[in-house]
Protein backbone atom coordinates (compact mmCIF):
# COMPACT_ATOMS: atom_id res chain seq x y z
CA UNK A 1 80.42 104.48 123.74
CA UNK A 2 78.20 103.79 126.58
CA UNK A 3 76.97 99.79 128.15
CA UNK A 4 74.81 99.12 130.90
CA UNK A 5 76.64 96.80 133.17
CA UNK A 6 73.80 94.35 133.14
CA UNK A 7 74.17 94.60 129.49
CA UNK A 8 75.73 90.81 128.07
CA UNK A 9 76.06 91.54 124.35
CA UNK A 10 79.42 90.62 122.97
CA UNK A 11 79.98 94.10 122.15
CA UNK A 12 79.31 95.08 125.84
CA UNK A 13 81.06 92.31 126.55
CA UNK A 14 84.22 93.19 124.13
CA UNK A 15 84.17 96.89 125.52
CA UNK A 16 84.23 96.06 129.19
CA UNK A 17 87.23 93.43 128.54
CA UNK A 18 89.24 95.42 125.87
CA UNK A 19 92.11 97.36 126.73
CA UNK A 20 90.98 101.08 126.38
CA UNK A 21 94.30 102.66 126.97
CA UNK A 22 96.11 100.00 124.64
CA UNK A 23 93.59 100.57 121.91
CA UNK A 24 93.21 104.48 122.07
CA UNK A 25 97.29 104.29 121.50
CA UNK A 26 97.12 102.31 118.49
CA UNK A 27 93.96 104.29 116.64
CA UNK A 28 96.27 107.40 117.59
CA UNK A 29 98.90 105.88 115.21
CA UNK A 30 96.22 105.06 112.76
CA UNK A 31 95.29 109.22 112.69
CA UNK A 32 99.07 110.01 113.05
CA UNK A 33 99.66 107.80 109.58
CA UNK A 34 96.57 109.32 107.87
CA UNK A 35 98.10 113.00 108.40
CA UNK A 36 101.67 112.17 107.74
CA UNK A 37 100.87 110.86 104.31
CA UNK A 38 99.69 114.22 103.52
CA UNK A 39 103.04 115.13 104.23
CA UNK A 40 104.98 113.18 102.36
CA UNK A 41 102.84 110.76 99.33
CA UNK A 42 101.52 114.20 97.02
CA UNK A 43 105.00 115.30 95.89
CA UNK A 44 105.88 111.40 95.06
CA UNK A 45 102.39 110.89 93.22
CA UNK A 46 103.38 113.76 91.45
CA UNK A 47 106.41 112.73 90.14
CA UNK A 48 105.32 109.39 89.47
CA UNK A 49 102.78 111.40 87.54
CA UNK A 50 100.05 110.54 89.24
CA UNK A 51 97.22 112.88 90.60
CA UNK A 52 98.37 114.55 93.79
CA UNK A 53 96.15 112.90 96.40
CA UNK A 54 96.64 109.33 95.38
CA UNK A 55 98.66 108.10 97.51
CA UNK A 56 96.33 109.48 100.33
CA UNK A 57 93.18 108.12 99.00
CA UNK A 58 94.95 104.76 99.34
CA UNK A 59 96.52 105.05 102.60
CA UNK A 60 92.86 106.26 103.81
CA UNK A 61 91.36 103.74 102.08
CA UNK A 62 93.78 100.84 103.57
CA UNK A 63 93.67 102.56 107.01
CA UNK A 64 89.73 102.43 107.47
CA UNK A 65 90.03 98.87 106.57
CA UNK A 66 92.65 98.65 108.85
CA UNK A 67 90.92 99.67 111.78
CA UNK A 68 87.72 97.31 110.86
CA UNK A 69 90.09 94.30 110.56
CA UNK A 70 91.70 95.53 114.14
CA UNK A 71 88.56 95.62 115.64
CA UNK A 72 86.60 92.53 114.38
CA UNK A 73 89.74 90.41 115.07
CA UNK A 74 89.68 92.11 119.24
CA UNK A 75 86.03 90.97 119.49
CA UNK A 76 88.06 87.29 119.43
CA UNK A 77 88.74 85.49 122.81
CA UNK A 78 92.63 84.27 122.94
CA UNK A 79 92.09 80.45 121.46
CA UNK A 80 90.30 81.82 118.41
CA UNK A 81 92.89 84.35 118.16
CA UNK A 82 95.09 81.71 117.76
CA UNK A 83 93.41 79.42 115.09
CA UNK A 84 93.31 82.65 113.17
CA UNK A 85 97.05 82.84 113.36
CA UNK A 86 97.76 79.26 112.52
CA UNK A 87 95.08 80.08 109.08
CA UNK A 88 96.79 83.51 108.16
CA UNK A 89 100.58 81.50 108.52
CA UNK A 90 99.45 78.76 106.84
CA UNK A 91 97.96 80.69 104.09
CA UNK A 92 100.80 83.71 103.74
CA UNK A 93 103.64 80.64 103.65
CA UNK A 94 101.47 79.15 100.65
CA UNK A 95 101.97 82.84 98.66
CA UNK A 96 105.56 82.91 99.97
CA UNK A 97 106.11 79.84 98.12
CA UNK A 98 104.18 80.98 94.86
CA UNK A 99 106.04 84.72 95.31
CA UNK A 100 109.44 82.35 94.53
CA UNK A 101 107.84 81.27 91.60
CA UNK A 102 105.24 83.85 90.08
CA UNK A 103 106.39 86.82 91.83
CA UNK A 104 107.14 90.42 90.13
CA UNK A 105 110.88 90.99 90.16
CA UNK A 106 111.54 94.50 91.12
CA UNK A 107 115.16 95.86 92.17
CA UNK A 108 116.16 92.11 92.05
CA UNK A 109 114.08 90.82 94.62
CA UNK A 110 110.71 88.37 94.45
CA UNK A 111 108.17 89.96 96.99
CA UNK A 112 105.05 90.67 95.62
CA UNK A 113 102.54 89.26 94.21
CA UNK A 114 99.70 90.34 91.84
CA UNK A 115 96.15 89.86 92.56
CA UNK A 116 93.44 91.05 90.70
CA UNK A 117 95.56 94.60 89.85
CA UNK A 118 96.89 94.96 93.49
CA UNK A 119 100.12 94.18 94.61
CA UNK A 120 100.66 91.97 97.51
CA UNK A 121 103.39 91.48 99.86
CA UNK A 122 103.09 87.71 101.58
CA UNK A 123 106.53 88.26 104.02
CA UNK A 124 104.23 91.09 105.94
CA UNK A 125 100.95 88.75 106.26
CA UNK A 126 103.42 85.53 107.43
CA UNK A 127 104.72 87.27 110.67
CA UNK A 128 101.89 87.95 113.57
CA UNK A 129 100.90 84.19 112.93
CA UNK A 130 104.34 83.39 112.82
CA UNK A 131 104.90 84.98 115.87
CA UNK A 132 101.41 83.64 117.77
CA UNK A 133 102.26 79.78 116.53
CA UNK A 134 106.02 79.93 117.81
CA UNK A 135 105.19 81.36 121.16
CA UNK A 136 102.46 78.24 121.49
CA UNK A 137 105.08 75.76 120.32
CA UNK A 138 107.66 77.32 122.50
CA UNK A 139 105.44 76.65 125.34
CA UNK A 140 104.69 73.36 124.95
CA UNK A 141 107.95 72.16 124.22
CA UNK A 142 108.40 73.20 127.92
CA UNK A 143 105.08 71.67 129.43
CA UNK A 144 104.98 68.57 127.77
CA UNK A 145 107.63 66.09 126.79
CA UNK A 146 105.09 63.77 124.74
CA UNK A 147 104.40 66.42 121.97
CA UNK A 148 107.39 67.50 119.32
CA UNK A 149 106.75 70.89 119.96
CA UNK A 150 110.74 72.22 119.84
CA UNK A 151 111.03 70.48 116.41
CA UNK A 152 108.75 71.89 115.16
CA UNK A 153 108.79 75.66 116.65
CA UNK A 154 112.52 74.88 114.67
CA UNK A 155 111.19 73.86 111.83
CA UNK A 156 108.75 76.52 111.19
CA UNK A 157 111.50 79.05 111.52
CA UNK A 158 113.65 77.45 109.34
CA UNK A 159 110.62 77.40 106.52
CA UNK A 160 109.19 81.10 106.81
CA UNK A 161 113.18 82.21 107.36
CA UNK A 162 114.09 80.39 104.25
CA UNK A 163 111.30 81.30 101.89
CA UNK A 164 112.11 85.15 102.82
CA UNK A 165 115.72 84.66 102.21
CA UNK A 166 114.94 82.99 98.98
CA UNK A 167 113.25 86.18 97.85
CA UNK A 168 115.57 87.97 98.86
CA UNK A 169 114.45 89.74 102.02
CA UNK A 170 117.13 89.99 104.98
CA UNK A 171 115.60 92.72 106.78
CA UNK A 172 112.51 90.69 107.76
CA UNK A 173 114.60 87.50 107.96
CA UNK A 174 116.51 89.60 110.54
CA UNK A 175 113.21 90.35 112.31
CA UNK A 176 111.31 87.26 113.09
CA UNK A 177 114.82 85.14 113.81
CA UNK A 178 115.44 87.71 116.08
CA UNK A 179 111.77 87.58 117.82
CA UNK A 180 112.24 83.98 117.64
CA UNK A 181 114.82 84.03 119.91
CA UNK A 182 113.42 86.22 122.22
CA UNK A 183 110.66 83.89 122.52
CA UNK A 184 112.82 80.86 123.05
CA UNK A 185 114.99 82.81 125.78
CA UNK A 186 111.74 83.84 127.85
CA UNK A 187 109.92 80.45 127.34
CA UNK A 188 112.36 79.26 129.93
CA UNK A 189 114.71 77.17 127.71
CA UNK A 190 118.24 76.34 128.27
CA UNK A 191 120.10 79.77 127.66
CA UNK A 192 122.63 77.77 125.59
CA UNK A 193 120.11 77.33 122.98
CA UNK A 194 119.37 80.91 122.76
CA UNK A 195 123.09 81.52 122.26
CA UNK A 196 123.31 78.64 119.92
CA UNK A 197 120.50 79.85 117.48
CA UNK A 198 122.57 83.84 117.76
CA UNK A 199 125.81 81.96 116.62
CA UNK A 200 123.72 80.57 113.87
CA UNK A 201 122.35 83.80 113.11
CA UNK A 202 125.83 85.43 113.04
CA UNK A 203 126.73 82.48 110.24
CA UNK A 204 124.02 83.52 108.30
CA UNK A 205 124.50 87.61 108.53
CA UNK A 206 128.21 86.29 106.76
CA UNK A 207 126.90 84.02 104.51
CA UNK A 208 124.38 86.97 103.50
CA UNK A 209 127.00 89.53 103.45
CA UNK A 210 129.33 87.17 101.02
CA UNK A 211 126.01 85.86 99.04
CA UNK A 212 124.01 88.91 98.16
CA UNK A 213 125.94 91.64 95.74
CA UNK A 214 123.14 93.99 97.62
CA UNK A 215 123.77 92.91 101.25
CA UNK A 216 127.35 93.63 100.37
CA UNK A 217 127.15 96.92 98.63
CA UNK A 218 124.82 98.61 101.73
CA UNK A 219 126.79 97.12 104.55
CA UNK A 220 130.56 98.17 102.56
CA UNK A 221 128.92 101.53 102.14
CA UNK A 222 127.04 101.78 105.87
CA UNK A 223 130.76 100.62 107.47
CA UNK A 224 133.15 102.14 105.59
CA UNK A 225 132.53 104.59 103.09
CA UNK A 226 129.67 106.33 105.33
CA UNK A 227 126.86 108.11 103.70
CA UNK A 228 127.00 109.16 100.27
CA UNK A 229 126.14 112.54 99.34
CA UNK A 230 123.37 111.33 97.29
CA UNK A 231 122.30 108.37 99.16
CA UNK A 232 118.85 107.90 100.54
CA UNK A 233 120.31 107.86 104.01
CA UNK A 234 122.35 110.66 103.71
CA UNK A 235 119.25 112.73 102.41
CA UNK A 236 117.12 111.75 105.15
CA UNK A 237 120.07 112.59 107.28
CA UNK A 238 120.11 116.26 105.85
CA UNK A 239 115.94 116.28 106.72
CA UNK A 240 116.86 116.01 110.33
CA UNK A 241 119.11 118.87 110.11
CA UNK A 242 116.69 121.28 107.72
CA UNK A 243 113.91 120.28 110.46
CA UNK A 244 115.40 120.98 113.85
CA UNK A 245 113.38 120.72 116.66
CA UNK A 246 110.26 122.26 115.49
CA UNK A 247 110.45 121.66 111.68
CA UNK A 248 109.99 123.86 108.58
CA UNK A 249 106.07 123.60 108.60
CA UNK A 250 103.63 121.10 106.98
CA UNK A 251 104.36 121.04 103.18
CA UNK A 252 107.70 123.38 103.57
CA UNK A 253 109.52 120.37 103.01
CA UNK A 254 112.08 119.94 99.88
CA UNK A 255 113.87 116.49 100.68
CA UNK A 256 111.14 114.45 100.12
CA UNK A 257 111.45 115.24 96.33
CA UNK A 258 114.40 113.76 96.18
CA UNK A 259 113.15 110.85 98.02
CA UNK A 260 112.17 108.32 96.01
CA UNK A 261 110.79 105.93 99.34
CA UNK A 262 109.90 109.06 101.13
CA UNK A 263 105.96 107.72 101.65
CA UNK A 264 107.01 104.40 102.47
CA UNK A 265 110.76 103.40 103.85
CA UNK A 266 111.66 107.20 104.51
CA UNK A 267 108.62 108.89 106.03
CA UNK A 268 110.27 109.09 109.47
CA UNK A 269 112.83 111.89 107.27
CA UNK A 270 110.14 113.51 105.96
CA UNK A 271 108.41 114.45 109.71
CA UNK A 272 111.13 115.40 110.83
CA UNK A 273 111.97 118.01 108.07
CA UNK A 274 108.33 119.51 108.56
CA UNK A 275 107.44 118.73 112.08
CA UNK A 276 110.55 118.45 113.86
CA UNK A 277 112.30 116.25 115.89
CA UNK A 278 109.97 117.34 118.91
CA UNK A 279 106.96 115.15 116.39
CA UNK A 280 109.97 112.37 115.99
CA UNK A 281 110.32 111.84 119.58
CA UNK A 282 106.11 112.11 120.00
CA UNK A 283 106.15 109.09 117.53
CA UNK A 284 109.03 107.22 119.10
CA UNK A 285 107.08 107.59 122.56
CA UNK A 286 104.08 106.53 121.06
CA UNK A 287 105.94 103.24 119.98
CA UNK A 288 107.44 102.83 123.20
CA UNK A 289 104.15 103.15 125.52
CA UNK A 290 102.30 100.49 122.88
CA UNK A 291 104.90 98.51 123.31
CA UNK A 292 105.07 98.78 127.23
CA UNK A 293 101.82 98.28 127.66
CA UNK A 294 101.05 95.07 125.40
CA UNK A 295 103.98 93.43 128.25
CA UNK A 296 102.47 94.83 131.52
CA UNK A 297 98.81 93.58 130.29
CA UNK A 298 100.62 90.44 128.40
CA UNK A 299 102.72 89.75 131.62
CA UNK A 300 99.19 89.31 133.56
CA UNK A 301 97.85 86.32 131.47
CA UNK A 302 96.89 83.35 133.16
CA UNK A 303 97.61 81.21 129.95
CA UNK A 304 101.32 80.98 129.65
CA UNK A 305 100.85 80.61 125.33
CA UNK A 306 98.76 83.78 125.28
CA UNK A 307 101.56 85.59 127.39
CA UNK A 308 104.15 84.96 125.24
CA UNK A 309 102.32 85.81 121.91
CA UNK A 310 101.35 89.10 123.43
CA UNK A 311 105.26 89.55 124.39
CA UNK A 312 106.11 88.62 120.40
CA UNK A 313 103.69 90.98 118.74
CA UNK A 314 104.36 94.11 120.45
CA UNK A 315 108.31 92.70 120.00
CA UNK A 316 107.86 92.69 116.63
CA UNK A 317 105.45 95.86 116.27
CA UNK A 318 108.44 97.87 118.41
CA UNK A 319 111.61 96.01 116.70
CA UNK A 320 110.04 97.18 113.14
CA UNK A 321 109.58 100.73 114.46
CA UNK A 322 113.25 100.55 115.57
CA UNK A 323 114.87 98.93 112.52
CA UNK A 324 113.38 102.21 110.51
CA UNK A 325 113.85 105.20 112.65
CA UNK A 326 117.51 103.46 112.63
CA UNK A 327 117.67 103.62 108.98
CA UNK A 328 116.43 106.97 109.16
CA UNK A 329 118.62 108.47 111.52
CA UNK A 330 121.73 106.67 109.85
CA UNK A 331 122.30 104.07 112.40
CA UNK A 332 121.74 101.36 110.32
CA UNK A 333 122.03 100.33 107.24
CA UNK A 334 119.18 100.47 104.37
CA UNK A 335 116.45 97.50 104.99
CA UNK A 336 113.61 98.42 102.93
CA UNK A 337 111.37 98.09 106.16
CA UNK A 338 107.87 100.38 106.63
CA UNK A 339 107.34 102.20 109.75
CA UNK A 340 103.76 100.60 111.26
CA UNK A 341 100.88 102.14 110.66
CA UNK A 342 102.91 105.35 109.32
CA UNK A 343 104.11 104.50 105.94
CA UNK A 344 102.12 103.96 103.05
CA UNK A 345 101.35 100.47 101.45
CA UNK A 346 98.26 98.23 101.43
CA UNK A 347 100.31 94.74 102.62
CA UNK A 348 102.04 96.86 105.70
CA UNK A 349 99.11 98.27 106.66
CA UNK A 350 96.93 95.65 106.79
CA UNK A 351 99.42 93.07 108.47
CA UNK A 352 99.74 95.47 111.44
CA UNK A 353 96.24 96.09 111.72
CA UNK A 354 95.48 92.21 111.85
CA UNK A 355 98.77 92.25 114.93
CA UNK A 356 97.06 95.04 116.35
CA UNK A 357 94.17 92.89 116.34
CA UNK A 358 95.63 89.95 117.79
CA UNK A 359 97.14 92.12 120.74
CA UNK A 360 94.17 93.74 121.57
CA UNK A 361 92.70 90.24 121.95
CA UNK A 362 94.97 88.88 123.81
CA UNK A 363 95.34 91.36 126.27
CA UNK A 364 91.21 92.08 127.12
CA UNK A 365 90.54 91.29 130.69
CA UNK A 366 89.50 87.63 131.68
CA UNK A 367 89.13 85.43 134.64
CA UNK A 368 91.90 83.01 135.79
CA UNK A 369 90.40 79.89 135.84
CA UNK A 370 93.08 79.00 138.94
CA UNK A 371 91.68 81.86 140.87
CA UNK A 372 88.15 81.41 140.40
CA UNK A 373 86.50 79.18 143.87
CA UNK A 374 83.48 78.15 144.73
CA UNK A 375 81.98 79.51 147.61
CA UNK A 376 82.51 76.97 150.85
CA UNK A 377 79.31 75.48 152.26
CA UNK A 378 78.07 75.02 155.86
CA UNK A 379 75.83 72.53 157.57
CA UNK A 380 74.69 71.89 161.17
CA UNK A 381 75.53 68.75 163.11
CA UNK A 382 73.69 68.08 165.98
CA UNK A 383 73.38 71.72 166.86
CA UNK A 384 77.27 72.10 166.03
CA UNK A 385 78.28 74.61 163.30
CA UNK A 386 80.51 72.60 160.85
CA UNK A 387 81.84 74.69 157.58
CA UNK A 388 84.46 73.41 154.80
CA UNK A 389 85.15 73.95 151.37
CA UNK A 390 83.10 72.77 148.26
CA UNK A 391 84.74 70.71 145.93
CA UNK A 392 86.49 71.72 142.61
């Protein structure tokens, strides 16, 4: 893609603004998503008897829309951005709150919801706004004293934290109170509140443990009985030692029939049996440098609000990467969480694109207001040079 410099479209404009690097990264995990799923979703569809490619078709299907959502939503400048956020939260806490009533029960849990023959998962949509409204409320709970801000940055976690463990989901729960805190600790508050809100969490990890038979049963079997032998964790486990370093070959793999998450939860098991753990630790760099990079550009912001978010999203975008390569490798225990832009699913795949989105946004290039002058002006005075500096 080529634009004159003289050129003021918005696209030219967008272009000359967006992060190249940043966004080059993230359409690389796009691709790297779209080949994996030939990997692992035809032996699934199969035995789900469905035609081979199915899986595929969708994940292709979700992952070109994807990438248009990404892109239309990086054409924004930072305050829309925002007032996009605040609509998708306000609207995903809305189908939280029918999901407790109307949802489809599957395993025990209320997650999805159906909509016109698709199924719909409200706890991914809820957290990039989440994320982008706390990190606005965060700040002005430190800039201003007239506004409730805090309250209500408090309030709103205890809402979207509650209607997700009323479903229940304690992985993402986990998550965004987690992210949350992060936020409050670099917004500058009082480090005693960031400690108060992890002895909080610790309360609710117990009352969890004690309250869900589920919780229970995966922690008891994570900390003391170790894997089973016929476990999902323990099977992925065994992928990383059929791999090796180089892997069996694409479509030499046998775990993933045993699999039954091994498109979705387990995909990270499934590269490594075929590609290796050389393609695990290309992935887990990948990750790492998207997450790097959203902070050094974030870092730069002028706007304070706009820094944060930026910090939040790629938080969350690398904390859900690292919550299922752990459950993948065995060091933690089973969460039900999606890999971004890797596994397949409609809801996970869109909700990252429209993060992705918000990051790429937030980070394009844009003057600071504070370091933009006016140029100083100079007069004569009875043949005396007199200069000085316009007014602003």
């Amino acid at each position: 893609m080529s634009f004159a410099r003289s050129d003021r479209s918005r696209l030219a404009q967008w272009w000359f603004s967006v992060d190249h690097t940043l966004l080059a990264a993230l359409l690389t995990l796009v691709a790297a998503g779209f080949v994996l799923s030939l990997a692992a979703s035809p032996a699934i569809a199969l035995k789900k008897g469905l035609p081979a490619f199915y899986f595929v078709e969708r994940h292709a299907l979700y992952a070109t829309l994807g990438i248009a959502i990404m892109l239309a939503i990086s054409v924004l400048d930072g305050s829309t951005a925002r007032r996009l956020a605040i609509g998708l939260l306000l609207a995903s806490v809305g189908a939280l709150v029918a999901v407790t009533f109307f949802g489809a029960e599957v395993n025990g849990a209320r997650r999805w919801l159906r909509i016109a023959g698709h199924s719909l998962q409200p706890s991914e949509f809820v957290k990039p706004g989440f994320v982008v409204l706390s990190a606005w409320l965060l700040t002005e709970a430190r800039a201003r004293q007239d506004v409730p801000a805090m309250p209500l940055a408090v309030g709103l976690l205890m809402l979207v934290a509650g209607l997700l463990v009323l479903q229940p989901d304690i992985g993402q729960t986990t998550l965004i109170v987690g992210v949350w805190g992060v936020l409050l600790f670099l917004s500058g508050h009082p480090i005693r509140q960031a400690l108060a809100l992890l002895g909080v969490g610790l309360l609710g990890a117990i009352a969890a443990y004690f309250s869900f038979a589920h919780v229970r049963a995966r922690i008891d079997r994570f900390a003391f009985d170790g894997a089973e032998a016929h476990s999902q964790i323990a099977r992925a486990a065994e992928a990383f030692r059929q791999g090796g370093f180089l892997g069996r070959g694409p479509g030499e793999g046998t775990i993933k029939t045993s699999l039954p998450d091994a498109h979705t939860d387990f995909i990270f098991a499934v590269v490594a049996e075929e590609y290796g753990v050389l393609a695990c630790l290309i992935l887990v760099a990948l990750f790492g440098f998207v997450v790097v990079r959203a902070y050094v550009r974030g870092w730069k912001e002028p706007r304070p609000a706009d820094r944060l978010a930026v910090v939040g999203l790629a938080l969350l975008l690398g904390g859900q990467a690292i919550i299922n390569m752990g459950v993948n490798v065995g060091l933690l225990p089973a969460k039900g969480m999606t890999l971004p832009f890797i596994s397949a699913g409609g809801s996970s795949l869109l909700s990252i694109s429209i993060l992705a989105g918000m990051l790429l946004a937030m980070t394009r290039r844009r003057a600071d207001p504070r370091r933009l002058k006016k140029p100083g002006f100079a007069v004569t005075v009875d043949g005396s040079r007199v200069t000085g500096r316009s007014l602003s």
